[in-house]
C-alpha atoms as a PDB file:
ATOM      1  CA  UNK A   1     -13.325   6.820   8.801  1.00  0.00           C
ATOM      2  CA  UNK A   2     -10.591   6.702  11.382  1.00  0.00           C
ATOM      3  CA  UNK A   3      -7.410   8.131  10.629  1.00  0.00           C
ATOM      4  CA  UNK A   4      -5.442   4.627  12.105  1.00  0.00           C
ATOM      5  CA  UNK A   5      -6.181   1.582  10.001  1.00  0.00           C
ATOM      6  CA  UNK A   6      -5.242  -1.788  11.274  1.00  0.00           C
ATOM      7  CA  UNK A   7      -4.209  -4.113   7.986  1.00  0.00           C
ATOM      8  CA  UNK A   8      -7.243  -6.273   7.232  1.00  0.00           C
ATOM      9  CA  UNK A   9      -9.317  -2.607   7.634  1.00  0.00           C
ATOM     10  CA  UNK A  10      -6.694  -1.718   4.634  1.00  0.00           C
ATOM     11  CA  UNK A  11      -7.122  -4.017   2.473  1.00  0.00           C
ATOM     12  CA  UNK A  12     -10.843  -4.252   2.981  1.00  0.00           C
ATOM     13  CA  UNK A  13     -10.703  -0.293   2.002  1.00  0.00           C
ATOM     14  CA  UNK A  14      -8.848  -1.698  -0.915  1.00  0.00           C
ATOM     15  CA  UNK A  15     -11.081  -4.122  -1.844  1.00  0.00           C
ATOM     16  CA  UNK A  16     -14.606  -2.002  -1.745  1.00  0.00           C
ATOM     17  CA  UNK A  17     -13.808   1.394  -3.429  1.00  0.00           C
ATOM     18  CA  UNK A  18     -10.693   3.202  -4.851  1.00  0.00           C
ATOM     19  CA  UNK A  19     -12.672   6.489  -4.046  1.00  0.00           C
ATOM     20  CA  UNK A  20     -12.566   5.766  -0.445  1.00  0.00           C
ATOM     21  CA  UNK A  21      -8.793   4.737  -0.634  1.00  0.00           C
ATOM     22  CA  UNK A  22      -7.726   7.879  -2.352  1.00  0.00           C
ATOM     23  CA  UNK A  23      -9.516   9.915   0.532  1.00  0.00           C
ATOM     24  CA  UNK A  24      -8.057   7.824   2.921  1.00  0.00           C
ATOM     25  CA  UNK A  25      -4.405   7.708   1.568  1.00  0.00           C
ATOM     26  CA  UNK A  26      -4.678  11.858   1.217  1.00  0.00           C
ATOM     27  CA  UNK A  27      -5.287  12.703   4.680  1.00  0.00           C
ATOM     28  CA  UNK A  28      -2.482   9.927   5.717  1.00  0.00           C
ATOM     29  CA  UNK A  29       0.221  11.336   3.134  1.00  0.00           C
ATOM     30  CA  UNK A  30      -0.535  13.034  -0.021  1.00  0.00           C
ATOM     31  CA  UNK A  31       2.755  12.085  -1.280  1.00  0.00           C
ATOM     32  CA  UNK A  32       2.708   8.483  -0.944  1.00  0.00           C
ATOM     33  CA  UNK A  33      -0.825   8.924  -2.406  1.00  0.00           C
ATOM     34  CA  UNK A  34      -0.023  10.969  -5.277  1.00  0.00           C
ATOM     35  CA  UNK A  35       2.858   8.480  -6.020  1.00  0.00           C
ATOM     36  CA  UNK A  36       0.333   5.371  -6.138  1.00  0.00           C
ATOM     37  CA  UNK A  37      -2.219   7.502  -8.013  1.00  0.00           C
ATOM     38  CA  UNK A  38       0.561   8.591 -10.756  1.00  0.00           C
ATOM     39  CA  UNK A  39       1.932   4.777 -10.723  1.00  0.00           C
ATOM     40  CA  UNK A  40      -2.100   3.395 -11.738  1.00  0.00           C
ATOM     41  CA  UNK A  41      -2.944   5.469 -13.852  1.00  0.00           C
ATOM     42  CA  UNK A  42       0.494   4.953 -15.600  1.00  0.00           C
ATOM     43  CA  UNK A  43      -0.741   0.910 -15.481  1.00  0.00           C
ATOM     44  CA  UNK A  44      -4.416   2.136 -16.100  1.00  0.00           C
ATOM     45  CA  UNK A  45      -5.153   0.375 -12.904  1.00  0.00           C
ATOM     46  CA  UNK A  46      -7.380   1.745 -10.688  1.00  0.00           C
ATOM     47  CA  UNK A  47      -6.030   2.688  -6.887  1.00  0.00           C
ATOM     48  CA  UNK A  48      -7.621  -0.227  -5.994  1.00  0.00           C
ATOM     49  CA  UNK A  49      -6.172  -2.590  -8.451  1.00  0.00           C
ATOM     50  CA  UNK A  50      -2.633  -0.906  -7.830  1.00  0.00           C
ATOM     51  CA  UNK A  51      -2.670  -1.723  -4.094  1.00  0.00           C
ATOM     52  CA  UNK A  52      -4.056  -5.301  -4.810  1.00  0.00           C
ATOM     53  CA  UNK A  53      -1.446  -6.188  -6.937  1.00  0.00           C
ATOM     54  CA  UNK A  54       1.042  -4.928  -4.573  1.00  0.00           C
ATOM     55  CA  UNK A  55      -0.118  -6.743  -1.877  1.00  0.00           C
ATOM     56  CA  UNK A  56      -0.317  -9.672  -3.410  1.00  0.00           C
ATOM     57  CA  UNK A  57       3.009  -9.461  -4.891  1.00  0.00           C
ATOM     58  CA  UNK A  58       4.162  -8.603  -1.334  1.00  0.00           C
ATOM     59  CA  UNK A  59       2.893 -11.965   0.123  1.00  0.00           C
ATOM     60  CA  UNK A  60       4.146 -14.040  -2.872  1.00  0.00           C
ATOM     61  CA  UNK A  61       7.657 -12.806  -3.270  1.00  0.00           C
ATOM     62  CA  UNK A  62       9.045 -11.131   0.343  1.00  0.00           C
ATOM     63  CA  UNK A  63      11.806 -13.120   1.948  1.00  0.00           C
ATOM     64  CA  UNK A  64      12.040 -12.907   5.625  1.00  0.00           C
ATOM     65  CA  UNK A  65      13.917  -9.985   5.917  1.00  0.00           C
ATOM     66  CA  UNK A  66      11.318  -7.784   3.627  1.00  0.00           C
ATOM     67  CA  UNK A  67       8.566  -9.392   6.201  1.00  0.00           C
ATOM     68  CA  UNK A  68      10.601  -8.518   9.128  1.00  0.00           C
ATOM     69  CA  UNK A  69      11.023  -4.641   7.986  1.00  0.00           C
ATOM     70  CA  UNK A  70       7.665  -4.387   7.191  1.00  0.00           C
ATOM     71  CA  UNK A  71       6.762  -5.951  10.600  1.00  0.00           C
ATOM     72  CA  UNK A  72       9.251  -3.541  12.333  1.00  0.00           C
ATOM     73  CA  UNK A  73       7.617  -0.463  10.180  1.00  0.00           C
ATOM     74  CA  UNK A  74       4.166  -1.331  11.416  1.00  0.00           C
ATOM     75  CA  UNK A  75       4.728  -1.694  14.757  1.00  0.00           C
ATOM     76  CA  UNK A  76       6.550   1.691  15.126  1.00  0.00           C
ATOM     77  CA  UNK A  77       4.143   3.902  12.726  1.00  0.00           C
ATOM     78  CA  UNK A  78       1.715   6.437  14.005  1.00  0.00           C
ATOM     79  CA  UNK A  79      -0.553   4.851  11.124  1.00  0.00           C
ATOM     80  CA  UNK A  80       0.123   0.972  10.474  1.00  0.00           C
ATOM     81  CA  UNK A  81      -2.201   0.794   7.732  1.00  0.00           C
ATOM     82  CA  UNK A  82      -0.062   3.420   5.768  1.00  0.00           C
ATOM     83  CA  UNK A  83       3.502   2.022   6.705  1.00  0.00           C
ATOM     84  CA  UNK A  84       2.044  -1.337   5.354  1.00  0.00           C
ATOM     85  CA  UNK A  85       0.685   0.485   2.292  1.00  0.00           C
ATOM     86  CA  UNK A  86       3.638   2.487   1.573  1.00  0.00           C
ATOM     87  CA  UNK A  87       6.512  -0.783   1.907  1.00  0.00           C
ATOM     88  CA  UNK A  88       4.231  -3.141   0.312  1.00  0.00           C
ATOM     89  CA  UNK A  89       4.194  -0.422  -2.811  1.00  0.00           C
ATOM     90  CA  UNK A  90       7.526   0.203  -2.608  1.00  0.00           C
ATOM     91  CA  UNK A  91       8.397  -3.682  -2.862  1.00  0.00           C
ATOM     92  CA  UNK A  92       6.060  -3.730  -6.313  1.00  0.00           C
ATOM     93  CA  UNK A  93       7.810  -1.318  -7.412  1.00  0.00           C
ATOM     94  CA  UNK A  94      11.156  -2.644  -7.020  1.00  0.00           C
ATOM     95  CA  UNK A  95      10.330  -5.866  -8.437  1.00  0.00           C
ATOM     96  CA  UNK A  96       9.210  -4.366 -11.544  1.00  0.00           C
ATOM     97  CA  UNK A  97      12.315  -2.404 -11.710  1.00  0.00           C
ATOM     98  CA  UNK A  98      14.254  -5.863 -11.649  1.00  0.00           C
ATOM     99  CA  UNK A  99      12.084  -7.315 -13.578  1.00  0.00           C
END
């Protein structure tokens, strides 16, 4: 695996094993991935499941402005695939807060 993911690599990662997105996510920032690990297991979602539903809540509920931070993120990370990972999580977790 490359350390740089483009978006569609992401959620492709996403989509095939949550074993290969917790490797991933660790070498890119252990943090961020101990954060998502804590928040799914909290859920009892797999890794996987967390980041789909974040994603998906992303694309349904981001005004503009959310899309044109994460835009402006992406663009000026090292790794996009992470930026994108870590605002799209953050925005699922602020919606459930204001839920």
């Amino acid at each position: 695996m490359t350390n740089a993911f483009q978006l569609g690599d992401l959620l492709a990662l996403g989509r095939r094993s949550s074993a290969d997105l917790s490797v991933w996510l660790n070498a890119q920032d252990q943090i961020l991935a101990t954060r998502m690990i804590d928040e799914a297991t909290r859920r009892e979602e797999s890794l996987a499941e967390f980041v789909r539903v974040a994603v998906a809540d992303f694309l349904a509920e981001a005004d503009e402005e959310t899309w044109a931070s994460l835009v402006s993120a992406i663009r000026d990370a090292p790794d996009p695939g992470a930026a994108c990972l870590a605002r799209m999580t953050a925005f699922r977790l602020q919606l459930e807060a204001s839920a």
